[in-house]
PDB file of N, CA and C in Angstrom:
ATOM      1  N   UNK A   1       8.004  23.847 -13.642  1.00  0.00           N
ATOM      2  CA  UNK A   1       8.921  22.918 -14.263  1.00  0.00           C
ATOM      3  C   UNK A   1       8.195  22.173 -15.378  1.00  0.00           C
ATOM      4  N   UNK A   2       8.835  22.194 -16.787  1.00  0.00           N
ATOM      5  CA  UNK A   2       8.403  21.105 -17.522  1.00  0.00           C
ATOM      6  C   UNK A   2       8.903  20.382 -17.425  1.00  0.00           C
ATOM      7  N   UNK A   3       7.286  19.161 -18.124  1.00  0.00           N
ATOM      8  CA  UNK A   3       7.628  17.674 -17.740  1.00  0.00           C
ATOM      9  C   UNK A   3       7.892  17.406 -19.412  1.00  0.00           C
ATOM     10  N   UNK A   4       8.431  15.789 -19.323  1.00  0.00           N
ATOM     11  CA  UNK A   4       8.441  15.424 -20.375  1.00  0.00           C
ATOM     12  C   UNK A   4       7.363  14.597 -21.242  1.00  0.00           C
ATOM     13  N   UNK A   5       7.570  14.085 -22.030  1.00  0.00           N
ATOM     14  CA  UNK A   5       6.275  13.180 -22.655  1.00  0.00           C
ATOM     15  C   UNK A   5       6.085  11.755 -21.710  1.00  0.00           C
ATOM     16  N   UNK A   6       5.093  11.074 -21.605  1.00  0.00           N
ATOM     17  CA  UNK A   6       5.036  10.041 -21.300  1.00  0.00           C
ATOM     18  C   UNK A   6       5.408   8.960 -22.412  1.00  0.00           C
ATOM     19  N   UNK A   7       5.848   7.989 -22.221  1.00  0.00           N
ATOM     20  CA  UNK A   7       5.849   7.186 -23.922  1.00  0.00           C
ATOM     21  C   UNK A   7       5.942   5.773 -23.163  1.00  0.00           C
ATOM     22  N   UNK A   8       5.693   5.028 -24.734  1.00  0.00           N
ATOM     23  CA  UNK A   8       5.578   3.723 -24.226  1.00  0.00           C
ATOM     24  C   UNK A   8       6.012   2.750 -25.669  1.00  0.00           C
ATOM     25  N   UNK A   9       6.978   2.130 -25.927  1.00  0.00           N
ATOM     26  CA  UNK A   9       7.218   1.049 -26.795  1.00  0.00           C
ATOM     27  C   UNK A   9       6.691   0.120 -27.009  1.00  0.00           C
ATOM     28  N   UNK A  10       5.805  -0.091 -28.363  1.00  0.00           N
ATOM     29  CA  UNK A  10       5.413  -1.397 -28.611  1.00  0.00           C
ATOM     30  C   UNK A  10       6.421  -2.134 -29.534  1.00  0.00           C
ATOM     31  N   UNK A  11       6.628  -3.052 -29.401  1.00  0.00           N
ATOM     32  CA  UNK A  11       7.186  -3.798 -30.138  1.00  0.00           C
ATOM     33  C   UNK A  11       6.477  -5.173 -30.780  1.00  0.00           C
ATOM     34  N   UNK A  12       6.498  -5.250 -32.147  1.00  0.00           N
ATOM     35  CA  UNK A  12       5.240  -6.298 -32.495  1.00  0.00           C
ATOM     36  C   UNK A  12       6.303  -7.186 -33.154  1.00  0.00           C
ATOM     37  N   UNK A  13       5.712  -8.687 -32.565  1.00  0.00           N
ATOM     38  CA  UNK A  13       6.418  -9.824 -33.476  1.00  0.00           C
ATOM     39  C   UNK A  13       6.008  -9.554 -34.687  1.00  0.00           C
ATOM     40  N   UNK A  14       6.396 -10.372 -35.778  1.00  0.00           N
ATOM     41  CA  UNK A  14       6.011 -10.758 -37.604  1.00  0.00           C
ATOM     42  C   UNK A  14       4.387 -11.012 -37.754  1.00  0.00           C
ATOM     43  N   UNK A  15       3.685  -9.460 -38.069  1.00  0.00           N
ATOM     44  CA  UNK A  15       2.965  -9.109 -38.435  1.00  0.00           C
ATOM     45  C   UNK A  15       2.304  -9.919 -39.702  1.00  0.00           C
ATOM     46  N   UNK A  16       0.769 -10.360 -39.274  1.00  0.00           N
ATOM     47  CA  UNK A  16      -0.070 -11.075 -40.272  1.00  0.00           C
ATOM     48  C   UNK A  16      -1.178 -10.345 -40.065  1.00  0.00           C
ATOM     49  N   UNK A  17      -2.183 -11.054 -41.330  1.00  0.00           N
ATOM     50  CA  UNK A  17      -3.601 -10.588 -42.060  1.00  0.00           C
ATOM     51  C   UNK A  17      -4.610 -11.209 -41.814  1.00  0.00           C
ATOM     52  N   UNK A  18      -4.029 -12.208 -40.854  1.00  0.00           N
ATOM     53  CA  UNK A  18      -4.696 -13.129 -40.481  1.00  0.00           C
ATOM     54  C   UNK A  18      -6.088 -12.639 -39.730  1.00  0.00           C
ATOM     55  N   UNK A  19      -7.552 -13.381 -39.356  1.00  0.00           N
ATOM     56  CA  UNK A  19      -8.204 -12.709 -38.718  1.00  0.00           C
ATOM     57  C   UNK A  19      -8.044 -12.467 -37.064  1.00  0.00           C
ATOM     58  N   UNK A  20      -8.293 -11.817 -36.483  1.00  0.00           N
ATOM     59  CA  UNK A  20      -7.838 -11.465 -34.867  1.00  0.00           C
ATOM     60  C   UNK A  20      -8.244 -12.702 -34.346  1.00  0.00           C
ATOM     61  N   UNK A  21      -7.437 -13.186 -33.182  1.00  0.00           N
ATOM     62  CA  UNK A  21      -7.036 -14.087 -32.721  1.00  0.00           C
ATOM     63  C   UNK A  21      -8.232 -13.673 -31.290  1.00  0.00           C
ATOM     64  N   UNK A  22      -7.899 -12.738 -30.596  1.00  0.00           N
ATOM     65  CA  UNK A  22      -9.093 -11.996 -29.909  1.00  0.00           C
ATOM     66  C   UNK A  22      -7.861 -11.534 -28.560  1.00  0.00           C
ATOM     67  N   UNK A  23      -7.241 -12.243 -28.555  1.00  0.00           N
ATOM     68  CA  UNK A  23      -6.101 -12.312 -27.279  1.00  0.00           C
ATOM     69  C   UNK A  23      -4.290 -12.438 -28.115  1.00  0.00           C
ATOM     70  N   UNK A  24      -3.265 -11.385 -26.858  1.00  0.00           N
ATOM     71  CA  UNK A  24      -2.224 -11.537 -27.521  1.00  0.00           C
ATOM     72  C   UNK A  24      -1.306 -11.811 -26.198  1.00  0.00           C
ATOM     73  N   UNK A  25      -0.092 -11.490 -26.050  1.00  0.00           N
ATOM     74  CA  UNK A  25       1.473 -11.621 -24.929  1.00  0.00           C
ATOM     75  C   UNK A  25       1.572 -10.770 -24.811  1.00  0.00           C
ATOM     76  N   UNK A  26       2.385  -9.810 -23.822  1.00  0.00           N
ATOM     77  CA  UNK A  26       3.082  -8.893 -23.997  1.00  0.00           C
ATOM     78  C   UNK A  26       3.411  -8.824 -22.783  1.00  0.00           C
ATOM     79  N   UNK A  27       4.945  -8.908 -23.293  1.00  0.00           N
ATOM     80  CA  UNK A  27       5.921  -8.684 -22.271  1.00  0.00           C
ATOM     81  C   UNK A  27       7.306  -7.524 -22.000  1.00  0.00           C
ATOM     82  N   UNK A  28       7.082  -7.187 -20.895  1.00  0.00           N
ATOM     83  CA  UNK A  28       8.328  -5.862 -20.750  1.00  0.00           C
ATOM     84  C   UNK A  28       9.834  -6.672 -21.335  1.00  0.00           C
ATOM     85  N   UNK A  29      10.231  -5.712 -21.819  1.00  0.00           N
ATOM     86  CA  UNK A  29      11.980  -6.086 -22.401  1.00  0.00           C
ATOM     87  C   UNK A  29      12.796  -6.949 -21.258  1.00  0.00           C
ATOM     88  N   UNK A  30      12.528  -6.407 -20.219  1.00  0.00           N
ATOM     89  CA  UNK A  30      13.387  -6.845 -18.834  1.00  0.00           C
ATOM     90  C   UNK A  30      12.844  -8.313 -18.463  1.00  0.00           C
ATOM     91  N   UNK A  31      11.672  -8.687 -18.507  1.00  0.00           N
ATOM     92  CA  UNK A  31      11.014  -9.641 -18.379  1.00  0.00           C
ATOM     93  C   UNK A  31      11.244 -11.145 -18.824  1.00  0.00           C
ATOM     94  N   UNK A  32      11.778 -12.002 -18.314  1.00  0.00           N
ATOM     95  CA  UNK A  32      12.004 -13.470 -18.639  1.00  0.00           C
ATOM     96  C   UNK A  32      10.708 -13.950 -19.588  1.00  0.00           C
ATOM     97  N   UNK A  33      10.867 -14.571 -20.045  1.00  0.00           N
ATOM     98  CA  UNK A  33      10.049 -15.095 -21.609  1.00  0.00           C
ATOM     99  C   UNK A  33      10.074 -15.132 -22.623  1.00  0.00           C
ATOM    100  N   UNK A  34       9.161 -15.862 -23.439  1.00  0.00           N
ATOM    101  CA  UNK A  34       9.816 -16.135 -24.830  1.00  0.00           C
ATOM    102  C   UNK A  34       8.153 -15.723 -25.706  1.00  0.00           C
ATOM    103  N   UNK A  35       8.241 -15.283 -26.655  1.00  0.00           N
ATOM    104  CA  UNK A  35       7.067 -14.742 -27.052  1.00  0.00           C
ATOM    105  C   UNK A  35       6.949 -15.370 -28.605  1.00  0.00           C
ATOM    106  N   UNK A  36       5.968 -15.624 -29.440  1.00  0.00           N
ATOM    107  CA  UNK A  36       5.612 -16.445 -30.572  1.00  0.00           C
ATOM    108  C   UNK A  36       5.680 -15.663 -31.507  1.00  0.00           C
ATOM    109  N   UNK A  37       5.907 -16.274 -32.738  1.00  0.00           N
ATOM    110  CA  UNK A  37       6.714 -15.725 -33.688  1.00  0.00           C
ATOM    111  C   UNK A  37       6.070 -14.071 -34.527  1.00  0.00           C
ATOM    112  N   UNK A  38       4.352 -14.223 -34.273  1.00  0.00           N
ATOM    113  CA  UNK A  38       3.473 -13.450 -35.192  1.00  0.00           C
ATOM    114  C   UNK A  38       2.352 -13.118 -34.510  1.00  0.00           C
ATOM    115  N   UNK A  39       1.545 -11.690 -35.104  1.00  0.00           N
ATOM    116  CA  UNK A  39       0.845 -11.193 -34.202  1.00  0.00           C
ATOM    117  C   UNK A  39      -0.401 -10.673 -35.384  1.00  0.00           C
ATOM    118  N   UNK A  40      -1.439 -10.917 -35.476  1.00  0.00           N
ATOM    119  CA  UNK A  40      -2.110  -9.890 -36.100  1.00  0.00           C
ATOM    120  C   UNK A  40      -2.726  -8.380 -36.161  1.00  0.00           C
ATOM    121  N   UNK A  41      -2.642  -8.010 -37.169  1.00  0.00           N
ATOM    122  CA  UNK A  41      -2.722  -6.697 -37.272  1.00  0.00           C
ATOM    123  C   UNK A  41      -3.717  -6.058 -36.216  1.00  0.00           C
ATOM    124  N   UNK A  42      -5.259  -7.143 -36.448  1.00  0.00           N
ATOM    125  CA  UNK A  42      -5.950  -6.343 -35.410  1.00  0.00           C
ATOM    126  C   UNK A  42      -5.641  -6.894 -33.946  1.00  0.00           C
ATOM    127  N   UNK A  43      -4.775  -7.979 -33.766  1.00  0.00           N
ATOM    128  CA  UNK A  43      -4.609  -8.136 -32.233  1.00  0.00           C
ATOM    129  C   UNK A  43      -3.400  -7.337 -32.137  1.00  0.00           C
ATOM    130  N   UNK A  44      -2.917  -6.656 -32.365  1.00  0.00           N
ATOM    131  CA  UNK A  44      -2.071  -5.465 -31.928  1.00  0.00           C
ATOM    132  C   UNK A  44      -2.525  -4.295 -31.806  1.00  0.00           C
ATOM    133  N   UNK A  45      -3.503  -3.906 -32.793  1.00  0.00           N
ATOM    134  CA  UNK A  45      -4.346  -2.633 -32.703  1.00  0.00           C
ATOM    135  C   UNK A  45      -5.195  -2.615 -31.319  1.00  0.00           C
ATOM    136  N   UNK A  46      -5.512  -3.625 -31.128  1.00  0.00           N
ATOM    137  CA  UNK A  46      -6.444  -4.022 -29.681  1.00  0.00           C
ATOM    138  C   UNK A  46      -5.515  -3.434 -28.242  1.00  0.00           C
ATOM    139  N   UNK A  47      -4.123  -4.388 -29.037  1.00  0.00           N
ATOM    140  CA  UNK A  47      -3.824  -4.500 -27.882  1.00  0.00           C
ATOM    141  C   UNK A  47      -3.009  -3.008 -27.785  1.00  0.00           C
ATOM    142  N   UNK A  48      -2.375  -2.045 -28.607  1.00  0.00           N
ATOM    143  CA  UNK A  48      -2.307  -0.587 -28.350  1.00  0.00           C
ATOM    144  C   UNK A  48      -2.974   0.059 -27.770  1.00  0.00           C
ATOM    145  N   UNK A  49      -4.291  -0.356 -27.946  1.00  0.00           N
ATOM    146  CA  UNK A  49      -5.781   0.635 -27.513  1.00  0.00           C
ATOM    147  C   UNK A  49      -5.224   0.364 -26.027  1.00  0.00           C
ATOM    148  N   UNK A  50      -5.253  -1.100 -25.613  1.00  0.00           N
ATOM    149  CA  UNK A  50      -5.296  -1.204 -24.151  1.00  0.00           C
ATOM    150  C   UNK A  50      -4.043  -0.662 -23.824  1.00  0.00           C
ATOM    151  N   UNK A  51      -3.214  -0.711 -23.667  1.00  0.00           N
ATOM    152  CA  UNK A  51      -1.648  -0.242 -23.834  1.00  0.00           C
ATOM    153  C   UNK A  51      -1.773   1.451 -23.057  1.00  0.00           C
ATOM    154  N   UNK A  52      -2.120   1.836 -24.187  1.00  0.00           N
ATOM    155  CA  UNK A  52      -2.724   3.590 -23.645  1.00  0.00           C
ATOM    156  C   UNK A  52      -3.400   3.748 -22.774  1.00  0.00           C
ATOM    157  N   UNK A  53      -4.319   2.926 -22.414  1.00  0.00           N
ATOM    158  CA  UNK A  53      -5.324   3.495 -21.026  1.00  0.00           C
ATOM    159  C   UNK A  53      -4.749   3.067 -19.853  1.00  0.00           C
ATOM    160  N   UNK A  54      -3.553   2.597 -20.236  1.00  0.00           N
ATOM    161  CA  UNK A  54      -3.223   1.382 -18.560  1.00  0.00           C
ATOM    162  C   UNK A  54      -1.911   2.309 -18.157  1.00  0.00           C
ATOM    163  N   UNK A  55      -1.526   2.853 -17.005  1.00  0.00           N
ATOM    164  CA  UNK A  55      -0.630   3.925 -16.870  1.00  0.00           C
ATOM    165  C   UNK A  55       0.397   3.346 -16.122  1.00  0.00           C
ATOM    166  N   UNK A  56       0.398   2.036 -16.471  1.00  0.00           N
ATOM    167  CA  UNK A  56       1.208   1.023 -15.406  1.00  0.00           C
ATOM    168  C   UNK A  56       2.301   0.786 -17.107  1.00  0.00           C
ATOM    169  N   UNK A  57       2.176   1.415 -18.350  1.00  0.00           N
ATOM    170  CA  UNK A  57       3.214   0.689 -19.015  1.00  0.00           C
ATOM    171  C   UNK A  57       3.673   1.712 -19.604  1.00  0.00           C
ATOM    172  N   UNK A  58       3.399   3.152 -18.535  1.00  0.00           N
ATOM    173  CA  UNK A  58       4.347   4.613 -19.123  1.00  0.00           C
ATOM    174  C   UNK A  58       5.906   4.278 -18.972  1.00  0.00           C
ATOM    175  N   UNK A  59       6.576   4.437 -19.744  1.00  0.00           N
ATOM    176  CA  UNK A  59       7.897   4.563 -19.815  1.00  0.00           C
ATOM    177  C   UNK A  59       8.769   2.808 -19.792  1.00  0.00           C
ATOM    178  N   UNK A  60       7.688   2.103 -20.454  1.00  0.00           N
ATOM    179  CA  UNK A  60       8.329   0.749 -20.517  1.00  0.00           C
ATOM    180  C   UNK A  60       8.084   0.504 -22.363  1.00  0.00           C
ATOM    181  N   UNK A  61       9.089  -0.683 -22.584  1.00  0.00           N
ATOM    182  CA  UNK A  61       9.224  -1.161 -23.739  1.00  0.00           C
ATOM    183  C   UNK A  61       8.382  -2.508 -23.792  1.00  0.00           C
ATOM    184  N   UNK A  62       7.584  -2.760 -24.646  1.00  0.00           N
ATOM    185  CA  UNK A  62       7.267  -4.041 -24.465  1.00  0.00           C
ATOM    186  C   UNK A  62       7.106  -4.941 -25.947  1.00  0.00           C
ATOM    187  N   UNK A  63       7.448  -6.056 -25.809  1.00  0.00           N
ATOM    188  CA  UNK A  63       7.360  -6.977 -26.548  1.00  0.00           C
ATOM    189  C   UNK A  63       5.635  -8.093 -26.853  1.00  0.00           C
ATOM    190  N   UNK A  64       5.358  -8.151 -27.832  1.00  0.00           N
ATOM    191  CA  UNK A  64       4.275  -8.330 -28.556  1.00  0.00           C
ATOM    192  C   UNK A  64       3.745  -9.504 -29.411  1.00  0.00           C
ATOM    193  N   UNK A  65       3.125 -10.396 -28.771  1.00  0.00           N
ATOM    194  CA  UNK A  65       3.172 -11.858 -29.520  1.00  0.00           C
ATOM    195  C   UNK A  65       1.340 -12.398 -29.753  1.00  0.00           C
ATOM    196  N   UNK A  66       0.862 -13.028 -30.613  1.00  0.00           N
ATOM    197  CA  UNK A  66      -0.402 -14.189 -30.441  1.00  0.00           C
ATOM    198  C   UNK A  66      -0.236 -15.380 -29.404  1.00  0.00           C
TER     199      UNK A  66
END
């Protein structure tokens, strides 16, 4: 039987140039909370990296804040 892809949604607040913050939010769609307005480029890149190795956020959407 084939399987399908694993996938995973990031969703990033209003993207800045700002320098990395070092830490970000992220919260599943379903999830009660409110998340801040902007995220930097490299604290999203960070936080993708981690995103992928963690197999606890296959097939979820998540939302993305500083």
């Amino acid at each position: 039987m084939r399987r399908g892809l694993d996938w995973t949604i990031v969703r990033p607040s209003g993207l800045t140039d700002k320098p990395a913050a070092g830490s970000w939010q992220a919260l599943e769609t379903s999830e009660p909370g409110t998340l801040r307005g902007t995220i930097t480029r490299a604290d999203l890149a960070a936080c993708m990296l981690e995103v992928l190795e963690d197999n606890v956020t296959i097939g979820s959407a998540l939302g993305v804040s500083s």
